[in-house]
C-alpha atoms as a PDB file:
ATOM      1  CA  UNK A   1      -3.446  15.284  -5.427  1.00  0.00           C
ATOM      2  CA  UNK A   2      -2.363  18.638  -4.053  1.00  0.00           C
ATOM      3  CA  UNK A   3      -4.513  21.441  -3.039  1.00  0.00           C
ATOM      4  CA  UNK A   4      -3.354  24.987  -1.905  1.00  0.00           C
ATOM      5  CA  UNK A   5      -5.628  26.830   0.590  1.00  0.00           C
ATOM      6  CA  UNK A   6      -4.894  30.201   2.670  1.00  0.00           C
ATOM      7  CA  UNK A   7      -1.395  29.182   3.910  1.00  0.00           C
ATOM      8  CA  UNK A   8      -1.973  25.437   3.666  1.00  0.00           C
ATOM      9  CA  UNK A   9      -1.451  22.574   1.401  1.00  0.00           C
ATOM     10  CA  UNK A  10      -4.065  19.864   1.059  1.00  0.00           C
ATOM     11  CA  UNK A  11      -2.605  16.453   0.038  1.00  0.00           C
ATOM     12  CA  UNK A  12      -4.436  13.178  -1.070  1.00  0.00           C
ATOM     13  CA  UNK A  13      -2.825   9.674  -0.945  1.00  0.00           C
ATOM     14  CA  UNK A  14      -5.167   7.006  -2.212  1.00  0.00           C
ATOM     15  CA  UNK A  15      -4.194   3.335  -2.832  1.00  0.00           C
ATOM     16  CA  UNK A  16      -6.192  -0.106  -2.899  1.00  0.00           C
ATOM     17  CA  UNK A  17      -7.006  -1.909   0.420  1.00  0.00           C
ATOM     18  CA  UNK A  18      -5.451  -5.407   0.295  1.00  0.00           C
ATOM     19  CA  UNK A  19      -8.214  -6.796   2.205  1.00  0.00           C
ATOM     20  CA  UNK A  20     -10.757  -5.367  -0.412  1.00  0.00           C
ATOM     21  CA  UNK A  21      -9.477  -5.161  -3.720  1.00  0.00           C
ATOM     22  CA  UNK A  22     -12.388  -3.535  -5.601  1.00  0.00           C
ATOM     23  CA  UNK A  23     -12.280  -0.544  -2.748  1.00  0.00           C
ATOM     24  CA  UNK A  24      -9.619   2.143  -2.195  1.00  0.00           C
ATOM     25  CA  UNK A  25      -8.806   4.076   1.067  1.00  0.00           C
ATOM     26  CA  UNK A  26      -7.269   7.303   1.554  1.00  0.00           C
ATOM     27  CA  UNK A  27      -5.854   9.486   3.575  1.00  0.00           C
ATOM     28  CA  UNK A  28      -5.173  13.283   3.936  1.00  0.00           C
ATOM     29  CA  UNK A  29      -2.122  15.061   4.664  1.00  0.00           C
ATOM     30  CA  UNK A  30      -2.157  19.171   5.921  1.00  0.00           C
ATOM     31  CA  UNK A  31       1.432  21.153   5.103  1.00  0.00           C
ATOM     32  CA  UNK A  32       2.207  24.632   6.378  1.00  0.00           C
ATOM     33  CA  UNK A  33       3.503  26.733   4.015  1.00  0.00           C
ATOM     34  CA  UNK A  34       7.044  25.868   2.628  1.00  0.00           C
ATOM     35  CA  UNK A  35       7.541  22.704   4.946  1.00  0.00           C
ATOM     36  CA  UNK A  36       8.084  19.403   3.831  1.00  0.00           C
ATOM     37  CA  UNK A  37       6.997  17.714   7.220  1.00  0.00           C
ATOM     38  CA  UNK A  38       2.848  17.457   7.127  1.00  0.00           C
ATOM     39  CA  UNK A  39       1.686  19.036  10.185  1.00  0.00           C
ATOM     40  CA  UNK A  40      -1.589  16.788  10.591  1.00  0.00           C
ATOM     41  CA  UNK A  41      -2.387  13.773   9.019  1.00  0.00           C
ATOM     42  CA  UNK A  42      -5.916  11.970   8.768  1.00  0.00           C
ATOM     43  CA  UNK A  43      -7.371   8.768   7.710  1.00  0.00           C
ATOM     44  CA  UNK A  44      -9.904   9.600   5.009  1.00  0.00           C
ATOM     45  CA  UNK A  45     -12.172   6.202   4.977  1.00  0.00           C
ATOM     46  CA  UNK A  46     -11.170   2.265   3.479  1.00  0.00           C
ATOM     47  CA  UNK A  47     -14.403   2.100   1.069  1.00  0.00           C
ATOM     48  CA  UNK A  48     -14.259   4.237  -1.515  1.00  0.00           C
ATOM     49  CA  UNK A  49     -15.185   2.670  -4.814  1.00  0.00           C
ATOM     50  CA  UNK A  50     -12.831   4.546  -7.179  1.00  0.00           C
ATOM     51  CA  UNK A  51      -9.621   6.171  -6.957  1.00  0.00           C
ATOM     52  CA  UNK A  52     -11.168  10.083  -7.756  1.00  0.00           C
ATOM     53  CA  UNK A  53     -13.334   9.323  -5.085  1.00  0.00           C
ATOM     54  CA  UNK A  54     -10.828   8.704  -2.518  1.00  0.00           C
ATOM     55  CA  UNK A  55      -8.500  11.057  -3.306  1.00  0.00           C
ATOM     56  CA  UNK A  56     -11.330  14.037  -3.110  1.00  0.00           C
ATOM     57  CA  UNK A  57     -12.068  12.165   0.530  1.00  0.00           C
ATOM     58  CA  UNK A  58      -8.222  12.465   1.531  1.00  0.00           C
ATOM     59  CA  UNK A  59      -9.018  16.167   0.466  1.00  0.00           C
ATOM     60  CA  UNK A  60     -12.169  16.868   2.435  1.00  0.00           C
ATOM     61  CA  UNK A  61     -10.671  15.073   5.527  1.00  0.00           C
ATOM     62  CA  UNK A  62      -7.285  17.492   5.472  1.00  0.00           C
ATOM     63  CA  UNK A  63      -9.778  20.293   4.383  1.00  0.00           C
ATOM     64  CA  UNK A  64     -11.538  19.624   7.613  1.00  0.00           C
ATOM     65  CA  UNK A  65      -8.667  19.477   9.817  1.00  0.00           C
ATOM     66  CA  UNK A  66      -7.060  22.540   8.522  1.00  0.00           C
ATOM     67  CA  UNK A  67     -10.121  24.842   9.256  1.00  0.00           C
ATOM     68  CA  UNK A  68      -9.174  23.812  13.150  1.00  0.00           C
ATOM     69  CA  UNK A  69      -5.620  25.789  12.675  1.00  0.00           C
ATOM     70  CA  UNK A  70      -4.613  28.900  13.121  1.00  0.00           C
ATOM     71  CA  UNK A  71      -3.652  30.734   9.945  1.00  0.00           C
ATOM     72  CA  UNK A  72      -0.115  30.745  10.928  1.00  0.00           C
ATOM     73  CA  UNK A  73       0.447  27.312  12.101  1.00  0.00           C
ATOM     74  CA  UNK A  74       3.964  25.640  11.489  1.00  0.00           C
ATOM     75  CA  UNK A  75       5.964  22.546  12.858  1.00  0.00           C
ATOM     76  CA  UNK A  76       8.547  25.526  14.295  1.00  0.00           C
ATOM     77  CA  UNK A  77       5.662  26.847  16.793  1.00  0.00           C
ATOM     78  CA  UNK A  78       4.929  23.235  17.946  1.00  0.00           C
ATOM     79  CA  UNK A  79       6.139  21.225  20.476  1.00  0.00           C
ATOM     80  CA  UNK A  80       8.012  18.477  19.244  1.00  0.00           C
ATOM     81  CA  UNK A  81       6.384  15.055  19.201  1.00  0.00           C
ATOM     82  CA  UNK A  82       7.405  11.258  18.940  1.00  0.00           C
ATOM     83  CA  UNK A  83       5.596   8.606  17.585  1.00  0.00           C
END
């Protein structure tokens, strides 16, 4: 699920938790504008009960991180990091 707002996308990605079959977990994935490279990423929850509701919690969750950036955020004004 993909969400545009102000200069940022919003992106959902939901699947089933292995441990818990009847629950779903999700996370939440911020993009600047034009990159393909997310520039935050955040773990949404493990116990949603359907797949709608975890991908709107993957939403809210990059919806909440992306209010802490500045409008013009990219990966090109960041240092560079290594996981």
């Amino acid at each position: 699920m993909d969400v545009h707002e102000g200069v940022f996308k919003l992106v959902a990605v939901a699947g089933q938790d292995v441990c818990s079959p009847n629950l779903w977990k999700s996370m939440g994935l911020v993009y600047a504008a034009g990159e393909v490279v997310f520039l935050e990423q955040v773990h949404a929850g493990a116990a949603f009960e359907t797949r709608e509701a975890a991908m709107a919690g993957g939403i809210e969750a990059a919806r909440a991180i992306a209010r802490t950036l500045a409008p013009g955020d990219c990966r090109a004004n960041r240092a560079a990091r290594f996981w």
